[in-house]
Protein backbone atom coordinates (compact mmCIF):
# COMPACT_ATOMS: atom_id res chain seq x y z
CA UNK A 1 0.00 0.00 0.00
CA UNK A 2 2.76 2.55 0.42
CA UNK A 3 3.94 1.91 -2.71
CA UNK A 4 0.53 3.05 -4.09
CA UNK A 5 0.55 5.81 -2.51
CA UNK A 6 4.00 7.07 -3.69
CA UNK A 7 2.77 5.95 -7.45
CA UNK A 8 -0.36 8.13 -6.87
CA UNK A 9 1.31 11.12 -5.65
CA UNK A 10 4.16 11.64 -8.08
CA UNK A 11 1.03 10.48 -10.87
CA UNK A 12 -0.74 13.41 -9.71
CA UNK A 13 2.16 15.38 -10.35
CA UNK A 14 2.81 14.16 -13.76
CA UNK A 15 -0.85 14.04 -14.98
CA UNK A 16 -0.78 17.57 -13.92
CA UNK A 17 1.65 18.55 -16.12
CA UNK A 18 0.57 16.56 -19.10
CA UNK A 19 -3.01 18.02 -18.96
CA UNK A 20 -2.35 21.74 -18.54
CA UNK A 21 -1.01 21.45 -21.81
CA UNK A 22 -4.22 20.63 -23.96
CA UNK A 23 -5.50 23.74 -24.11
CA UNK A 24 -2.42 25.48 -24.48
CA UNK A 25 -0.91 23.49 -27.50
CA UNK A 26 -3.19 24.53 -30.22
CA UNK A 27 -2.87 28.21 -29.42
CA UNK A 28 0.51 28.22 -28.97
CA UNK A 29 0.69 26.41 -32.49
CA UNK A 30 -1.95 28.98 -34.17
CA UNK A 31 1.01 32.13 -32.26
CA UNK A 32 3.25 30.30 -34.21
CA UNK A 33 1.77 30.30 -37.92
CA UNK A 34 0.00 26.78 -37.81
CA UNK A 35 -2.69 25.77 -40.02
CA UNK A 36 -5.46 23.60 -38.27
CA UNK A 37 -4.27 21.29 -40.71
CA UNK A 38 -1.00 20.78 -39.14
CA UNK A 39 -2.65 20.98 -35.99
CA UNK A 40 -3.99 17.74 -36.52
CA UNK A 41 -0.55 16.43 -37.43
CA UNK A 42 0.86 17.40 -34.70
CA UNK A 43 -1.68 16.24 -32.22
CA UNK A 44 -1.19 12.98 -34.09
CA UNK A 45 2.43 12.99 -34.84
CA UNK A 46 2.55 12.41 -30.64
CA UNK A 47 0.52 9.31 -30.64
CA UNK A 48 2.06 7.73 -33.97
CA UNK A 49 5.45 8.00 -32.01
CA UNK A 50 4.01 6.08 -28.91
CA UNK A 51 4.23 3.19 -31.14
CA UNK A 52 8.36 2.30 -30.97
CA UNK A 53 7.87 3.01 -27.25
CA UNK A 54 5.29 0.25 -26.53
CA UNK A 55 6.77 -2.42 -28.82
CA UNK A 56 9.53 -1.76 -26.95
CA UNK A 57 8.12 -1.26 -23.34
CA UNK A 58 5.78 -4.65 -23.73
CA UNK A 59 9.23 -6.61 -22.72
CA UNK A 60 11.13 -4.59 -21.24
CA UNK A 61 8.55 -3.56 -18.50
CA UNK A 62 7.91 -7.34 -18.15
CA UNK A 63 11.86 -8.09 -17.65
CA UNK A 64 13.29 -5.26 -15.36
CA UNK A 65 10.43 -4.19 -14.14
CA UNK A 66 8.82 -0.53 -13.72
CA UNK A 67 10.54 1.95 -11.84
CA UNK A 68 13.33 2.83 -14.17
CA UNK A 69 10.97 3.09 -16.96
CA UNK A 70 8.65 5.48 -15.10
CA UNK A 71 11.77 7.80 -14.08
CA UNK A 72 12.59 8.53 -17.75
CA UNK A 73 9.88 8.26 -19.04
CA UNK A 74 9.28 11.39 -16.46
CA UNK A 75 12.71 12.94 -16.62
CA UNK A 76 12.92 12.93 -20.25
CA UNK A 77 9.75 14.54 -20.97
CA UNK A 78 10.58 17.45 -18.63
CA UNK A 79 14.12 17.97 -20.57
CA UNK A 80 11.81 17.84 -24.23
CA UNK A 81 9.19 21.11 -22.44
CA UNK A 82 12.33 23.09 -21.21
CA UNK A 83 13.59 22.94 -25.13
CA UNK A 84 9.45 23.21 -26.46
CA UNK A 85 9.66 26.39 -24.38
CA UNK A 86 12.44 28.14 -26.88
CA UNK A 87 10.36 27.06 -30.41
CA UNK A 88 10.09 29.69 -32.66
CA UNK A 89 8.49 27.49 -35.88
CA UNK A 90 5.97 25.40 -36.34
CA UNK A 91 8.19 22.17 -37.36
CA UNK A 92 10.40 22.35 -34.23
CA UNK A 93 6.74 22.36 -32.29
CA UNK A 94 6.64 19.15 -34.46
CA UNK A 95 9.66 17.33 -34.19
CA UNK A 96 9.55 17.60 -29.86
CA UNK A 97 6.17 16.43 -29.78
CA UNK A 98 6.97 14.12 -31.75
CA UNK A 99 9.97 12.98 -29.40
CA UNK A 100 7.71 13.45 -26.69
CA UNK A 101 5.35 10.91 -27.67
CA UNK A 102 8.10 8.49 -27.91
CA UNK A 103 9.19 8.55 -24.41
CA UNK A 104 6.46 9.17 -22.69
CA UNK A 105 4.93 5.90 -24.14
CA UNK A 106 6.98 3.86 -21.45
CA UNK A 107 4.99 5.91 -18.53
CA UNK A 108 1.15 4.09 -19.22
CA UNK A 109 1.94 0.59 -19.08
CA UNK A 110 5.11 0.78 -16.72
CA UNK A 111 2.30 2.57 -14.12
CA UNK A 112 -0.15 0.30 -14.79
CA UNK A 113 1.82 -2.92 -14.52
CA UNK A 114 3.33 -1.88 -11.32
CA UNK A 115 -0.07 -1.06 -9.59
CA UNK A 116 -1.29 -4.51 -10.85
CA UNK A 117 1.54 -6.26 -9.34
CA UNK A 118 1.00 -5.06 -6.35
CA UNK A 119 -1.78 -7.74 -5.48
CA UNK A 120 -3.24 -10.74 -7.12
CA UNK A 121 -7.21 -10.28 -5.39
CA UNK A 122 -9.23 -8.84 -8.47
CA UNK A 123 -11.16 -7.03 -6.50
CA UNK A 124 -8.28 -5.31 -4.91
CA UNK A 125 -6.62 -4.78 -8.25
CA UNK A 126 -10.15 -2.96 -9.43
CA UNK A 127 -9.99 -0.64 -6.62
CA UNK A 128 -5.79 -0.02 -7.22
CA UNK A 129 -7.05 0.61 -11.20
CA UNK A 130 -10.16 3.13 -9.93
CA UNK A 131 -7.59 4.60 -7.91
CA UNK A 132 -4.78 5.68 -11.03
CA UNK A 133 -8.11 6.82 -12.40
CA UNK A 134 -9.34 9.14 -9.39
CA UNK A 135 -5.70 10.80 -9.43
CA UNK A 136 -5.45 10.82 -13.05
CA UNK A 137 -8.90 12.71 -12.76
CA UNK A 138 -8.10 14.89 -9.57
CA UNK A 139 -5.25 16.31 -11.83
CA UNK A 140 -6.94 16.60 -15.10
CA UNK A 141 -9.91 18.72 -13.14
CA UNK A 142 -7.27 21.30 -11.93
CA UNK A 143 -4.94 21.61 -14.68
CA UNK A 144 -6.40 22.56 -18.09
CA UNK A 145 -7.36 25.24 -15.66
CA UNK A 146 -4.10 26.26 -14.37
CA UNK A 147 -2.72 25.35 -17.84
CA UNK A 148 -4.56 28.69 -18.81
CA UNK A 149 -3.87 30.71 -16.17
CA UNK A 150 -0.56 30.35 -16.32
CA UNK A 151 -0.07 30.79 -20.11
CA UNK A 152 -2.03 34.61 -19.13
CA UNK A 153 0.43 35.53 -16.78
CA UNK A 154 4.00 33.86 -17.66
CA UNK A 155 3.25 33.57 -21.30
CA UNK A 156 3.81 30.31 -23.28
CA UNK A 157 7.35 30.09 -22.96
CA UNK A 158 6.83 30.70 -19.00
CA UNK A 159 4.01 27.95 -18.72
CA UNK A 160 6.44 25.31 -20.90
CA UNK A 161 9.37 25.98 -18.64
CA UNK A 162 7.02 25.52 -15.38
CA UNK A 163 5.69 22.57 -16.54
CA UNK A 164 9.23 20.95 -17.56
CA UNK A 165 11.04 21.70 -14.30
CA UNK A 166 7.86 20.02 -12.22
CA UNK A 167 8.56 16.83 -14.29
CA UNK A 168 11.99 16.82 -13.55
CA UNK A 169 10.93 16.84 -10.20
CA UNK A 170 8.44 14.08 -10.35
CA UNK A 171 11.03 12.17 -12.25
CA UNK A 172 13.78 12.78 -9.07
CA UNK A 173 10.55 11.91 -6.77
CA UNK A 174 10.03 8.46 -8.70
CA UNK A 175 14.15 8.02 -8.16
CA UNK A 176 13.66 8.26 -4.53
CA UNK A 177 10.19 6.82 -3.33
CA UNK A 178 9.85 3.84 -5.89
CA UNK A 179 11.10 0.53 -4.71
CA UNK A 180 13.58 -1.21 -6.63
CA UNK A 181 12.52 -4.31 -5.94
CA UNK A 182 8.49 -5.83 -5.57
CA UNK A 183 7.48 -6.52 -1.50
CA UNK A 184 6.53 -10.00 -1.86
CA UNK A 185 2.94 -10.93 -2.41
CA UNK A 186 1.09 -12.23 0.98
CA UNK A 187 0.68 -15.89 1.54
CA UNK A 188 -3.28 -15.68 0.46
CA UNK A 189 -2.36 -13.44 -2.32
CA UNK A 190 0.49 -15.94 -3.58
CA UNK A 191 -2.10 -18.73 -3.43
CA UNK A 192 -3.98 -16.66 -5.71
CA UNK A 193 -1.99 -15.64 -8.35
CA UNK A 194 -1.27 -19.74 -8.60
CA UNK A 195 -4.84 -20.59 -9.27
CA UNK A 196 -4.92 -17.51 -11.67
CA UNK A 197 -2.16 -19.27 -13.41
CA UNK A 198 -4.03 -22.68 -13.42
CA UNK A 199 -7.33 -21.14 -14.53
CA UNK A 200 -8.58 -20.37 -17.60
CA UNK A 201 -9.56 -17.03 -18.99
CA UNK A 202 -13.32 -16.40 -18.51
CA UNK A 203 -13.54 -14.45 -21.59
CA UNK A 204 -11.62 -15.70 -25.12
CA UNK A 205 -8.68 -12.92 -24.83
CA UNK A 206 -9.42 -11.71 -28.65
CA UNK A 207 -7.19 -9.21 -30.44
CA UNK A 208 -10.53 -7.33 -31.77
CA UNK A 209 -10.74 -5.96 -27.88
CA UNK A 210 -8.12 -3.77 -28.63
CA UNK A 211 -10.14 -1.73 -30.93
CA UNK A 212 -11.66 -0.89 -27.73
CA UNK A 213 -9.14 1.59 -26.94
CA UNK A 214 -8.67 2.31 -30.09
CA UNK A 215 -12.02 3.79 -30.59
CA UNK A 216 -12.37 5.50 -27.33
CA UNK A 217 -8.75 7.03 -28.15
CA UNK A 218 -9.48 8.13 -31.42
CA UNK A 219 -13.23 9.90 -29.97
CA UNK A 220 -10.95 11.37 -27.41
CA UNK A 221 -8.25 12.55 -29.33
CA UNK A 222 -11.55 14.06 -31.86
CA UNK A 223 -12.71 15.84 -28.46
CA UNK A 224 -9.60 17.57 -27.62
CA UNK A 225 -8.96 18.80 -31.28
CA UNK A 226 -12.33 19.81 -31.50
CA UNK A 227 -13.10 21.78 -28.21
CA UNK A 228 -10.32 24.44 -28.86
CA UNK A 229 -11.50 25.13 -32.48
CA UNK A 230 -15.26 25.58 -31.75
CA UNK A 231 -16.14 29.44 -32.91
CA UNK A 232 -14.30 29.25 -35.95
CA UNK A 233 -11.28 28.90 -33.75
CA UNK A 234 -12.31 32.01 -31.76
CA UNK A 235 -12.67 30.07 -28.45
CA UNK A 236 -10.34 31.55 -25.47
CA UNK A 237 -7.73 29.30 -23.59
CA UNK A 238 -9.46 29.93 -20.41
CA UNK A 239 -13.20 28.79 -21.63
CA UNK A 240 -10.93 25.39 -23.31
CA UNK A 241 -8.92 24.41 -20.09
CA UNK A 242 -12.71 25.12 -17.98
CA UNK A 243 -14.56 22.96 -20.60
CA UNK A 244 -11.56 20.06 -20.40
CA UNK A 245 -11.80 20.28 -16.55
CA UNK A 246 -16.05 19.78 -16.59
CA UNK A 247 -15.18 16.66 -18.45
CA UNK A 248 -12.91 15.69 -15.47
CA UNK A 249 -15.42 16.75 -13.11
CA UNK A 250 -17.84 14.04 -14.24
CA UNK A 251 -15.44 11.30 -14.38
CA UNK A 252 -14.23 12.02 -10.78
CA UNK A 253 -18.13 11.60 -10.01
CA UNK A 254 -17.96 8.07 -11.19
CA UNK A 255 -14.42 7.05 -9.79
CA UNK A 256 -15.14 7.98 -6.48
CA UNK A 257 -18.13 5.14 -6.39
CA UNK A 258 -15.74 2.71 -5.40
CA UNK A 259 -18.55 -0.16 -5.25
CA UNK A 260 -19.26 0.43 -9.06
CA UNK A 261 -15.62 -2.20 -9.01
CA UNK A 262 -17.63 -5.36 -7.74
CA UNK A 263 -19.43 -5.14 -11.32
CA UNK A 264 -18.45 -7.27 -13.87
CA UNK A 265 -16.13 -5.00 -15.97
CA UNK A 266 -17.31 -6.16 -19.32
CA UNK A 267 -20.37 -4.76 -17.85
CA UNK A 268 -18.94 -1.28 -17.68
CA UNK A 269 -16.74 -1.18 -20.33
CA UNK A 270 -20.12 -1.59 -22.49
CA UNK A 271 -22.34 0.81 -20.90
CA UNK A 272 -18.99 3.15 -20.24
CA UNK A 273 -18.66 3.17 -24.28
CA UNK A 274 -22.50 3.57 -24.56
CA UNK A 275 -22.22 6.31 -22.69
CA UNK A 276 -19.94 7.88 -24.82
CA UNK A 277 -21.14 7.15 -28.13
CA UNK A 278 -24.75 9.36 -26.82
CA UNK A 279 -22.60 11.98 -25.88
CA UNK A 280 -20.40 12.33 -29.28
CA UNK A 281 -23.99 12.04 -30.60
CA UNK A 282 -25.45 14.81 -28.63
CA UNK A 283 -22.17 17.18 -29.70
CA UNK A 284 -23.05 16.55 -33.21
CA UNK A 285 -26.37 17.00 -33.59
CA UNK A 286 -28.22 18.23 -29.90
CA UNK A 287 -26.66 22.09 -30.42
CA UNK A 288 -29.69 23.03 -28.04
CA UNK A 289 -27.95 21.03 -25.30
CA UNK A 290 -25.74 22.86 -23.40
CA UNK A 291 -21.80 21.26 -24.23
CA UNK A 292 -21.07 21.58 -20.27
CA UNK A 293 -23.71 19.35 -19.39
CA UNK A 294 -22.73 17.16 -22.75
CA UNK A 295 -19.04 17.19 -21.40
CA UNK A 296 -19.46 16.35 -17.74
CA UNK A 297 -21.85 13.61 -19.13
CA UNK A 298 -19.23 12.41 -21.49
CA UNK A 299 -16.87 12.59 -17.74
CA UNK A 300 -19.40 10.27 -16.29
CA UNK A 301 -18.85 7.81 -18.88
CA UNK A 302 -15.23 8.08 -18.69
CA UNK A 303 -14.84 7.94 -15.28
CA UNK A 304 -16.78 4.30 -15.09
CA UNK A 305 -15.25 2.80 -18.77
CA UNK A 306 -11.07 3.48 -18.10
CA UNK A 307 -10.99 1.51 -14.55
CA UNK A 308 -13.30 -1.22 -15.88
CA UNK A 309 -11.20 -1.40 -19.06
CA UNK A 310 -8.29 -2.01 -17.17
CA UNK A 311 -9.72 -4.49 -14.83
CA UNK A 312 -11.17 -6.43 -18.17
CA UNK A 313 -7.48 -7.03 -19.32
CA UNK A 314 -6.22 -8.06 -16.00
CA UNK A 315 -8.96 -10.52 -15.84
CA UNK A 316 -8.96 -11.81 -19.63
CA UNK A 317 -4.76 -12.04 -19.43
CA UNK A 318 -4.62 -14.13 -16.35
CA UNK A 319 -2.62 -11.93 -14.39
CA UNK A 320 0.64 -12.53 -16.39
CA UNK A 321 2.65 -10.21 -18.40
CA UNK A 322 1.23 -7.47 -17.47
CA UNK A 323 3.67 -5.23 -19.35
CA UNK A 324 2.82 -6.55 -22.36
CA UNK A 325 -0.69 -6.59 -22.01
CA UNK A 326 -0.88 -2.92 -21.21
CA UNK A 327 1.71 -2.42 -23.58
CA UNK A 328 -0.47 -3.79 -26.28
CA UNK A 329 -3.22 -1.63 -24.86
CA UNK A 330 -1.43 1.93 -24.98
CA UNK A 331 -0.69 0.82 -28.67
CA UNK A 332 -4.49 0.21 -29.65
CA UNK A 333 -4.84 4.07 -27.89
CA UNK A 334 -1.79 5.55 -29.94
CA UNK A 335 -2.91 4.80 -32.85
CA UNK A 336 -6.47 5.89 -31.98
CA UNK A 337 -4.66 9.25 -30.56
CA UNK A 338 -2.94 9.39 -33.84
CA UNK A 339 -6.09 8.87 -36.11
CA UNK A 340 -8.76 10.62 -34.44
CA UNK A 341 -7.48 14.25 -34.56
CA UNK A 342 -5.83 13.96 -38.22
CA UNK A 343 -9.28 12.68 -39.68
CA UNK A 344 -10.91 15.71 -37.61
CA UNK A 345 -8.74 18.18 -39.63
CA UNK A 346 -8.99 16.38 -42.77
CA UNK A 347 -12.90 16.07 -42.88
CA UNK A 348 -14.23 18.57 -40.05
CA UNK A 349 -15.49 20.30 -43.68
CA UNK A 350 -17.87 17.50 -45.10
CA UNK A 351 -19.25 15.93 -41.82
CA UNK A 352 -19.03 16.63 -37.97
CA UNK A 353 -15.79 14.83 -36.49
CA UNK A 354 -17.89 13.88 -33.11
CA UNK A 355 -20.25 11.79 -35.86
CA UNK A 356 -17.27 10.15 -36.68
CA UNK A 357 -16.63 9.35 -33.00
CA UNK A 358 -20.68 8.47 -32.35
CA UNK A 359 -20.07 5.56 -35.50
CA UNK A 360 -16.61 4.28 -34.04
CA UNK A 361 -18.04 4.03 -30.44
CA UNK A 362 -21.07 2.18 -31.90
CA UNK A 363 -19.00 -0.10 -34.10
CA UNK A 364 -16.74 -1.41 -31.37
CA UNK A 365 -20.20 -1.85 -28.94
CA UNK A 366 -21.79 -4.35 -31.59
CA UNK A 367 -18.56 -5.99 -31.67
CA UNK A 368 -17.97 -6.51 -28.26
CA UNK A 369 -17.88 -10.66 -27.33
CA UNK A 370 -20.71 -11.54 -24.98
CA UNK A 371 -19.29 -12.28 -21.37
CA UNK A 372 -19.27 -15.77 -20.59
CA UNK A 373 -21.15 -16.75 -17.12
CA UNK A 374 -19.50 -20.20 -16.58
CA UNK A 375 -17.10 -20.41 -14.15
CA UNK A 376 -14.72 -22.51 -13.57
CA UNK A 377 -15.36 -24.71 -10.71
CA UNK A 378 -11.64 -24.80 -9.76
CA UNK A 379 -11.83 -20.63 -9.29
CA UNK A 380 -14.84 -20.22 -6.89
CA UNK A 381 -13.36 -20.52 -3.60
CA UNK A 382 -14.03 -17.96 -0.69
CA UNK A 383 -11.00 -16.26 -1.21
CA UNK A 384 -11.61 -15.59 -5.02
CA UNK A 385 -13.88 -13.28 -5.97
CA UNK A 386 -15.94 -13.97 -9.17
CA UNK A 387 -17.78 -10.52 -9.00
CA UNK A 388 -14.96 -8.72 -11.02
């Protein structure tokens, strides 16, 4: 547990600083002469470059382990803001994100895997997952905020060199607070992770649950090139970082019901991407809707679909290789990241990008494999859980 709790403070940090930047990118890019074109490029030049960086991290995680990923992935992406802060053209603003997305592509699966480890009881690895996502969401609520702020009173130079130096520092806290080696697991939670070995998957691990992430990446990375262009492109950086942080406001509603995690997850990954698919809906064609209640519904849906998509993976993969497994997953999400915002520039002309999103969303629903209810006999003992 104190490992956790280091992991989730130095993740608040870090989220932190990765979120204030979305609604300070695109303006910055627009100071510099950008097209929203190459806006879209460079929002998806980021993901495409996650790709290298999860092929690699899916063994590498699984062999040495997390922590020294984590600290570069950290340390590095501080060092890559402190030079973003001194770009004077739009293709250096390319090239460092693109650099960026390479090596922060290690932090996902390397935090991910290491909270997973640190038990074997599903239902305790549910509540470590809805945990990464109530930090992840604490931080996201407060910093497209602050992301604004500070861009109107240091400027966007000041706000990249802020945000650099605090990952440097999160990277140092990682250094010091992370264990280098795993506690071992408790006797109950060793006899555990032997039956999960023994036992079969509940649910036929397919590859075509990837495009799970892959959709909800690619609506996402849609929403955040989107939001900052509404008006003709006349929308302010404070009104952006307030709408990103409604959004955040409704998925901390939903992460903080910590008994939603004794749900099947295949349960809540399908009404989670339900959820979302309305709400993409409801963007593109409900304009009498008010987008902050559309937004902190679309939050709602969030907030229950990234735990329970988590805790579906843990449970379909056995509990081994968990680097790979997430690895695997941050790959489906890159290339959704990578997609999503570059078909938004490309056809925001002949029909609404969140459309796009609504048929993706719907797509991967219908596909979706019905959940299996048999059991194993072998798995249903009182200390295994078969609610998660």
């Amino acid at each position: 547990m104190k490992t956790a709790l280091w992991l989730y403070m130095f993740l608040f940090l870090a989220f932190f600083d990765l979120h204030a930047q979305y609604p300070v990118l695109t303006p910055f890019a627009i100071s510099l002469g950008a097209a929203p074109t190459f806006i879209g490029w460079m929002m998806g030049i980021y993901a495409l470059t996650h790709l290298p960086g999860n092929l690699l991290a899916a063994n590498l995680i699984d062999r040495h382990g997390s922590r020294r990923y984590i600290i570069f992935s950290l340390t590095a992406a501080g060092v890559i803001l402190l030079l973003q802060a001194h770009v004077q053209l739009p293709w250096q603003l390319l090239v460092l994100r693109s650099i960026s997305g390479f090596v922060l592509a290690f932090l996902s699966p390397a935090c991910l895997a290491l909270l997973a480890s640190l038990s074997r009881d599903p239902v305790t690895q549910g509540k470590y997952m809805s945990g990464h996502g109530v930090i992840h969401t604490l931080a996201s609520v407060l910093s497209p905020a602050a992301g604004a702020f500070i861009v109107a009173k240091a400027g966007f130079s000041g706000t990249f060199q802020s945000l650099g130096w605090l990952l440097i520092f999160t990277g140092l806290m990682a250094f010091l607070s992370l264990p280098k080696r795993m506690p071992a697991l408790t006797r109950n939670e060793g006899q555990q992770s032997q039956r999960t070995q023994q036992t079969p998957s509940r649910l036929p691990f397919s590859l075509r649950l990837y495009l799970i992430p892959f959709a909800i990446a690619c609506s996402q990375g849609i929403l955040f090139f989107e939001i900052p262009l509404r008006e003709s492109g006349q929308a302010s950086i404070m009104s952006t970082g307030l709408l990103f942080s409604v959004i955040s406001l409704g998925a901390l509603v939903t992460l903080s019901m910590l008994f939603l995690n004794r749900y099947a997850p295949h349960y809540r990954v399908a009404i989670g991407v339900l959820g979302l698919a309305i709400c993409f809906y409801a963007l593109a064609a409900a304009e009498q809707i008010p987008i902050t209640i559309i937004l902190f519904t679309l939050g709602l849906a969030k907030g229950l679909l990234f735990p329970a998509l988590s805790s579906l993976f843990i449970e379909l993969s056995g509990g081994g290789r968990l680097g790979k497994v997430f690895s695997l997953q941050s790959i489906a999400m890159s290339l959704g990241s990578f997609v999503g915002p570059i078909a938004a520039g490309q056809l925001r002309i002949v029909v609404s990008p969140y459309f796009i999103a609504f048929l993706m969303l719907m797509t991967v629903l219908l596909l979706l494999p019905k959940r299996h209810h048999e059991v194993p006999a072998t798995s249903i003992t009182p200390e295994t859980p078969i609610t998660s």
